[in-house]
Protein backbone atom coordinates (compact mmCIF):
# COMPACT_ATOMS: atom_id res chain seq x y z
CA UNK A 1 256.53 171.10 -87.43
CA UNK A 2 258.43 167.89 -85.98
CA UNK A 3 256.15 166.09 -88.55
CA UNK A 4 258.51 167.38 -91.51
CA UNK A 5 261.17 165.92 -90.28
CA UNK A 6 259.91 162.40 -88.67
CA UNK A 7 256.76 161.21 -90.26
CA UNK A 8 253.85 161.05 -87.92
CA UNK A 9 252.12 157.25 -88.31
CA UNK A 10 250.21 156.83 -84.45
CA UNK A 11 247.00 158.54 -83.59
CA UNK A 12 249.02 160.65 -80.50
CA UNK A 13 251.60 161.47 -82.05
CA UNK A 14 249.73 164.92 -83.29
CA UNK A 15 249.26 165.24 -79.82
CA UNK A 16 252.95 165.32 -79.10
CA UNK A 17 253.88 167.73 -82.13
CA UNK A 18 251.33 170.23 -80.59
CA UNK A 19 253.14 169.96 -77.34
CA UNK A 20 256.46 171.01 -78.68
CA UNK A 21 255.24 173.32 -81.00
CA UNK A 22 253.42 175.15 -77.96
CA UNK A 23 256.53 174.93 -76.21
CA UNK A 24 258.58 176.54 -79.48
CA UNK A 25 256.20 179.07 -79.87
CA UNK A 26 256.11 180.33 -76.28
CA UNK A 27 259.94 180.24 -75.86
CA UNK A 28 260.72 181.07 -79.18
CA UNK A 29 258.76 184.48 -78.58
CA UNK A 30 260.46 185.67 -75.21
CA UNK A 31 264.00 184.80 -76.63
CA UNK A 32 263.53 187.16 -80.12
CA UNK A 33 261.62 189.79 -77.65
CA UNK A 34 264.76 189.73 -75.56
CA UNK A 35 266.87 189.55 -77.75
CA UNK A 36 265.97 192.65 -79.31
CA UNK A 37 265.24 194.40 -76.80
CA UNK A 38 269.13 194.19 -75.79
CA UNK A 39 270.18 194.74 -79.36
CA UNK A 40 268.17 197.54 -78.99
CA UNK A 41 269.46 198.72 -76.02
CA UNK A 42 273.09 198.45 -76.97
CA UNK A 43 272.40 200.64 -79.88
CA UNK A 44 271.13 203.22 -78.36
CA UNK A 45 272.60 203.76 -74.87
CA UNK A 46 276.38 203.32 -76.43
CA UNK A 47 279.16 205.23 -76.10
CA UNK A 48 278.84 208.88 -77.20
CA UNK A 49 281.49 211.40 -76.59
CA UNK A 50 280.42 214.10 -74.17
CA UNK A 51 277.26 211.90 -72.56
CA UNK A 52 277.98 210.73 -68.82
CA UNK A 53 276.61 207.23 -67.86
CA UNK A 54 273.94 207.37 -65.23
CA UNK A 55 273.41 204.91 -62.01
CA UNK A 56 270.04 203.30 -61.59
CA UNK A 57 269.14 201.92 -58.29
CA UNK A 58 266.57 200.24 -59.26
CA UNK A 59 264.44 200.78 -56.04
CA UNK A 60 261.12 203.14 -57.98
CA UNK A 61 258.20 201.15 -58.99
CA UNK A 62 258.96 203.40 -62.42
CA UNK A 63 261.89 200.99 -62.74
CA UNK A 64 261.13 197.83 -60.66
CA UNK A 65 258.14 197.09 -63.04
CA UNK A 66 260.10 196.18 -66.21
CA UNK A 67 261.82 193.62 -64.51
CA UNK A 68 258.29 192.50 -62.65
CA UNK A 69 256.22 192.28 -65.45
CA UNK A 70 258.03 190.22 -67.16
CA UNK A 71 258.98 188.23 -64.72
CA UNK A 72 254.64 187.66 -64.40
CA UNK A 73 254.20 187.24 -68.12
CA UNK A 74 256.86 183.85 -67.86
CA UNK A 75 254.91 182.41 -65.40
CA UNK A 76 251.68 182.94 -67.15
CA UNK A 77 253.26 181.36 -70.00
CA UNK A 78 254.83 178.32 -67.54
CA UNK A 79 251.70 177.24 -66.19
CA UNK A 80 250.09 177.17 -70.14
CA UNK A 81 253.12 174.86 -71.06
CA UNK A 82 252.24 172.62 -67.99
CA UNK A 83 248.57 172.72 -68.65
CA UNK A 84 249.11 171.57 -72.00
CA UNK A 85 252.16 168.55 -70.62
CA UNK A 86 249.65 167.47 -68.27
CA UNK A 87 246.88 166.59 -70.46
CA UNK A 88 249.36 165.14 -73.48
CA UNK A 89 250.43 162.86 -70.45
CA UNK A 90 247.02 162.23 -68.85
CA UNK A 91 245.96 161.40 -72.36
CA UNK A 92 248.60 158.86 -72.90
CA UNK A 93 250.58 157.76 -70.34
CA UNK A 94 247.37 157.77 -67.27
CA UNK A 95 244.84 156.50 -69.69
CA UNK A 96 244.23 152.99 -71.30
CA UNK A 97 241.80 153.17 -74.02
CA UNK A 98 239.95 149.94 -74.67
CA UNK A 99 242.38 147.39 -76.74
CA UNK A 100 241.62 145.99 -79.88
CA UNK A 101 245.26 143.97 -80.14
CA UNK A 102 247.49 142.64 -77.71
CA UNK A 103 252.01 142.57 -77.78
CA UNK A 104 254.34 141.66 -75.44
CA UNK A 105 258.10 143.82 -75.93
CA UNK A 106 261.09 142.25 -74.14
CA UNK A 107 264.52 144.08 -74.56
CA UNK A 108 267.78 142.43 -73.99
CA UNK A 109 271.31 142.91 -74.90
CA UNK A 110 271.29 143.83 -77.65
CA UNK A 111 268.13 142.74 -79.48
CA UNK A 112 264.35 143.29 -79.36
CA UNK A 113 261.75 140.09 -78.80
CA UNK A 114 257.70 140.70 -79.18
CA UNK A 115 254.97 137.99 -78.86
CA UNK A 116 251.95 138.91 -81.04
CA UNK A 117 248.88 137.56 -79.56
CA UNK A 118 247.12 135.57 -81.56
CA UNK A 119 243.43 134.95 -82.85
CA UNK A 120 242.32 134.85 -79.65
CA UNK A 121 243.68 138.04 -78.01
CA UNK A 122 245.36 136.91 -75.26
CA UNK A 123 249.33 136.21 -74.54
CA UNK A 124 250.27 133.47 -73.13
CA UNK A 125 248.28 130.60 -74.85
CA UNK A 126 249.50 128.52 -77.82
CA UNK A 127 248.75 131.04 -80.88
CA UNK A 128 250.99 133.51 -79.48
CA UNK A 129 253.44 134.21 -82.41
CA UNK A 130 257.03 135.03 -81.77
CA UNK A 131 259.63 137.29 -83.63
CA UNK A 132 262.65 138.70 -83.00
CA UNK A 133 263.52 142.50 -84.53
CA UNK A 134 260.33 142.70 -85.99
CA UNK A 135 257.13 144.17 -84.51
CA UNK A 136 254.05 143.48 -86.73
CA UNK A 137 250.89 145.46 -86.43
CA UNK A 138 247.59 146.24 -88.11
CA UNK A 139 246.55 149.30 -89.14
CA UNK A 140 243.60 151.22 -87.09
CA UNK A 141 243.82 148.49 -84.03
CA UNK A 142 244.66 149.68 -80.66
CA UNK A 143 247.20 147.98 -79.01
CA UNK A 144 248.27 147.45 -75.30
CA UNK A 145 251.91 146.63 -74.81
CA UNK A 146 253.82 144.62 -72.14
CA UNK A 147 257.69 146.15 -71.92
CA UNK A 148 260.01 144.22 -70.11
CA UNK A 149 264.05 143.96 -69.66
CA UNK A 150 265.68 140.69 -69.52
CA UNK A 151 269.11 142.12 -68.59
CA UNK A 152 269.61 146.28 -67.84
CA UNK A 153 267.87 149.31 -68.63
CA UNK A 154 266.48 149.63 -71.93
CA UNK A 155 263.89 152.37 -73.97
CA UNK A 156 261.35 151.44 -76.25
CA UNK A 157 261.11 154.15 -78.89
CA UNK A 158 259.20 154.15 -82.04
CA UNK A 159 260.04 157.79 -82.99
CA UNK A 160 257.46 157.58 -85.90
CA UNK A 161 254.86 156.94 -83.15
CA UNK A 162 256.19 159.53 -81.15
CA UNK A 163 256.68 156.51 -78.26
CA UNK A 164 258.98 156.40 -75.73
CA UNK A 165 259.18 153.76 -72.93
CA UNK A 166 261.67 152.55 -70.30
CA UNK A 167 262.14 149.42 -69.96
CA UNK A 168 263.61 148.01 -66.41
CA UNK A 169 264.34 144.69 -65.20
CA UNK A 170 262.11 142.94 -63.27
CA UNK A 171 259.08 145.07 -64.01
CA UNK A 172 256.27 144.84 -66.45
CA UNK A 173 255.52 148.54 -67.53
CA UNK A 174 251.94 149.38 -69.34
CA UNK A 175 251.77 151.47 -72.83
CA UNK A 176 249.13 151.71 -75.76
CA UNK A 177 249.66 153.24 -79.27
CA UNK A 178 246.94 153.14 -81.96
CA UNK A 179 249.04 152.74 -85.59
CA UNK A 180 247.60 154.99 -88.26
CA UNK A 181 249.92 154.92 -91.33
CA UNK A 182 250.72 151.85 -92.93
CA UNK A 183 254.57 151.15 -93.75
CA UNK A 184 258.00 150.10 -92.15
CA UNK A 185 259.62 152.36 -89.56
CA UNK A 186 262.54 152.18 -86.69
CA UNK A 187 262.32 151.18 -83.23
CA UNK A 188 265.71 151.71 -81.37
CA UNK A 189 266.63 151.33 -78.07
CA UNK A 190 267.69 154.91 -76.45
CA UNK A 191 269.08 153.93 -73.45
CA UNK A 192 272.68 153.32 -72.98
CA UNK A 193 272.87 149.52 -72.52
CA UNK A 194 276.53 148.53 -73.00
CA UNK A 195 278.54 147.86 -75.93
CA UNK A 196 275.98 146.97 -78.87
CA UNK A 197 273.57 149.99 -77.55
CA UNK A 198 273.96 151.02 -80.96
CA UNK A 199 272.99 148.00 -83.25
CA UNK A 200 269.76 147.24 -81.09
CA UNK A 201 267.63 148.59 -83.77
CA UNK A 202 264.43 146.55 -85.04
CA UNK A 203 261.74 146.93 -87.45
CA UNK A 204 257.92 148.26 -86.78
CA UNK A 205 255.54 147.16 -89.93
CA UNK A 206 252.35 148.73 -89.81
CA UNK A 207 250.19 146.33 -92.38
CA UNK A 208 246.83 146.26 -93.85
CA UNK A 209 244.38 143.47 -92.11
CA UNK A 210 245.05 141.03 -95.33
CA UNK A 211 248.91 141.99 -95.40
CA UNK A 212 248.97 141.15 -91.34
CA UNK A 213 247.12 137.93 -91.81
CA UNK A 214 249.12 136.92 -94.63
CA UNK A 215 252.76 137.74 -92.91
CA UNK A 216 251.46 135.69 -89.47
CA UNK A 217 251.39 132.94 -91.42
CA UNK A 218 254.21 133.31 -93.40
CA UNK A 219 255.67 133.66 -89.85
CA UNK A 220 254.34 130.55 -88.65
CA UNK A 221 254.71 128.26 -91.24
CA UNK A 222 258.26 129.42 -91.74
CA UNK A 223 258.29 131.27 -94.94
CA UNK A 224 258.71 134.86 -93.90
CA UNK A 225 261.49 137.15 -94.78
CA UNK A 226 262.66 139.71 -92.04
CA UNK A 227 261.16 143.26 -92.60
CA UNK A 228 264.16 144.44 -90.87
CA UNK A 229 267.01 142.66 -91.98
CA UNK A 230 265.48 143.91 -95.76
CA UNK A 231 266.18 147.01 -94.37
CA UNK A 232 269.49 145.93 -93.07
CA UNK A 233 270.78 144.51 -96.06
CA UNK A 234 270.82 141.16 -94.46
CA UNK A 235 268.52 138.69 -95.98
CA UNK A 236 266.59 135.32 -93.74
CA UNK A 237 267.81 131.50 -94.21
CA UNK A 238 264.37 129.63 -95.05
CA UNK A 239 262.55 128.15 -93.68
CA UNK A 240 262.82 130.24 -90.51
CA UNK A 241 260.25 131.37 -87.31
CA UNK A 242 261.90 134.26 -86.21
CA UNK A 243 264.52 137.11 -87.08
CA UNK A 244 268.35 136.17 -86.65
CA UNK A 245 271.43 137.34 -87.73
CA UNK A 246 273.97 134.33 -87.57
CA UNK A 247 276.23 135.46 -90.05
CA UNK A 248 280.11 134.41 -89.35
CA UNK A 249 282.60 137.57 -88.26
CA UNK A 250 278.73 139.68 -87.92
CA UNK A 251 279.47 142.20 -85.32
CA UNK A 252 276.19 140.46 -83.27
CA UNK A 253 278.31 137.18 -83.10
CA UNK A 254 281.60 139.70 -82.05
CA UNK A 255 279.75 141.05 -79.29
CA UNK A 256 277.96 137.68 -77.70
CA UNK A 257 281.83 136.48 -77.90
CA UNK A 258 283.03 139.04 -75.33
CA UNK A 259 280.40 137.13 -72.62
């Protein structure tokens, strides 16, 4: 259902539509039962001329059982919903499936920062490749991230990927997603983080293996063109090695004025 609204590109993400539409489903059921029920009720025990209201006490198992049976039926259908939450979260947030790729996400106010590992898989060592606002990955790999804060609380959400991570300073939190859609899509910050909370917005490109080889070394050599400043209406000076916005009176260069 969520998948008509916000396309569904990561290889959980089905996962997490089936959660909520259990969820829907189950909640959505009791709420039209009850509420018809009362409409019911409120049609047929109103006012009549010449009909006394009567007092129930409430105390016979005749009348104690509608309100018990019930009450058994919601928590039947409680412990289903958090049967089906815990294995969505065992499945992705307790379990780290082998990786095929390797990215490092650091937040900061008010921007987003990744280092790609390079050829050789590992971060940290001199083919890492660094951008800023733009998260490149290749379709069908597995990747593990690295999420850290420089500054305050931050959350890394890709809502395409149905992704959603905190970020907090001083910590290095875990994650994996496996990208299964190639195209563009948002990653926004949704954590309040001050004043330019709402302009730290970046770009995730999900590429083919040729198109990923071919924009790492646009990106190194200095040729490539921001995904997400395309998308901004902004446009890259060349040659360039990373994402920036340095554009006089820019609302970025407002904000880093106030500190």
């Amino acid at each position: 259902m969520i998948e008509y609204f916000v396309e569904n590109a990561s290889s959980f993400a089905g996962d997490i539509d089936n959660l909520f539409l259990v969820i829907t489903l189950i909640i959505g059921f009791w709420f039209f039962l009850t509420f018809g029920i009362l409409v019911y009720f409120i049609v047929k025990f109103r006012r009549k001329d010449g009909v006394k209201a009567k007092y129930f006490a409430g105390e016979k198992h005749s009348e104690t059982k509608w309100t018990h049976y019930p009450h058994y039926a919601v928590i039947a259908m409680d412990v289903v919903i958090i049967a089906v939450n815990i294995m969505v979260w065992v499945n992705i947030k307790q379990t780290l499936p082998p990786r095929d790729n390797l990215v490092r996400v650091i937040g900061q106010q008010w921007t987003w920062s990744f280092i790609h590992a390079g050829p050789d898989g590992e971060l940290d060592t001199p083919d890492d490749v660094a951008t800023v606002n733009d998260l490149h990955l290749k379709l069908g790999d597995t990747y593990h991230f690295e999420l850290q804060s420089r500054d305050v609380l931050h959350n890394f959400a890709v809502p395409a990927f149905r992704l959603r991570q905190d970020a907090v300073p001083g910590r290095t939190i875990s994650g994996w997603f496996k990208p299964t859609k190639t195209g563009t899509y948002d990653l926004q910050c949704a954590e309040m983080c001050g004043y330019g909370h709402g302009i730290m917005g970046a770009a995730v490109t999900v590429h083919s293996a040729e198109s990923y080889e071919t924009t790492m070394a646009q990106i190194q050599n200095g040729t490539y063109e921001s995904h997400y400043q395309k998308r901004m209406g902004t446009k890259t000076s060349l040659p360039s090695n990373t994402s920036q916005v340095d554009e006089e009176g820019s609302f970025a260069v407002l904000l880093a004025s106030i500190f």
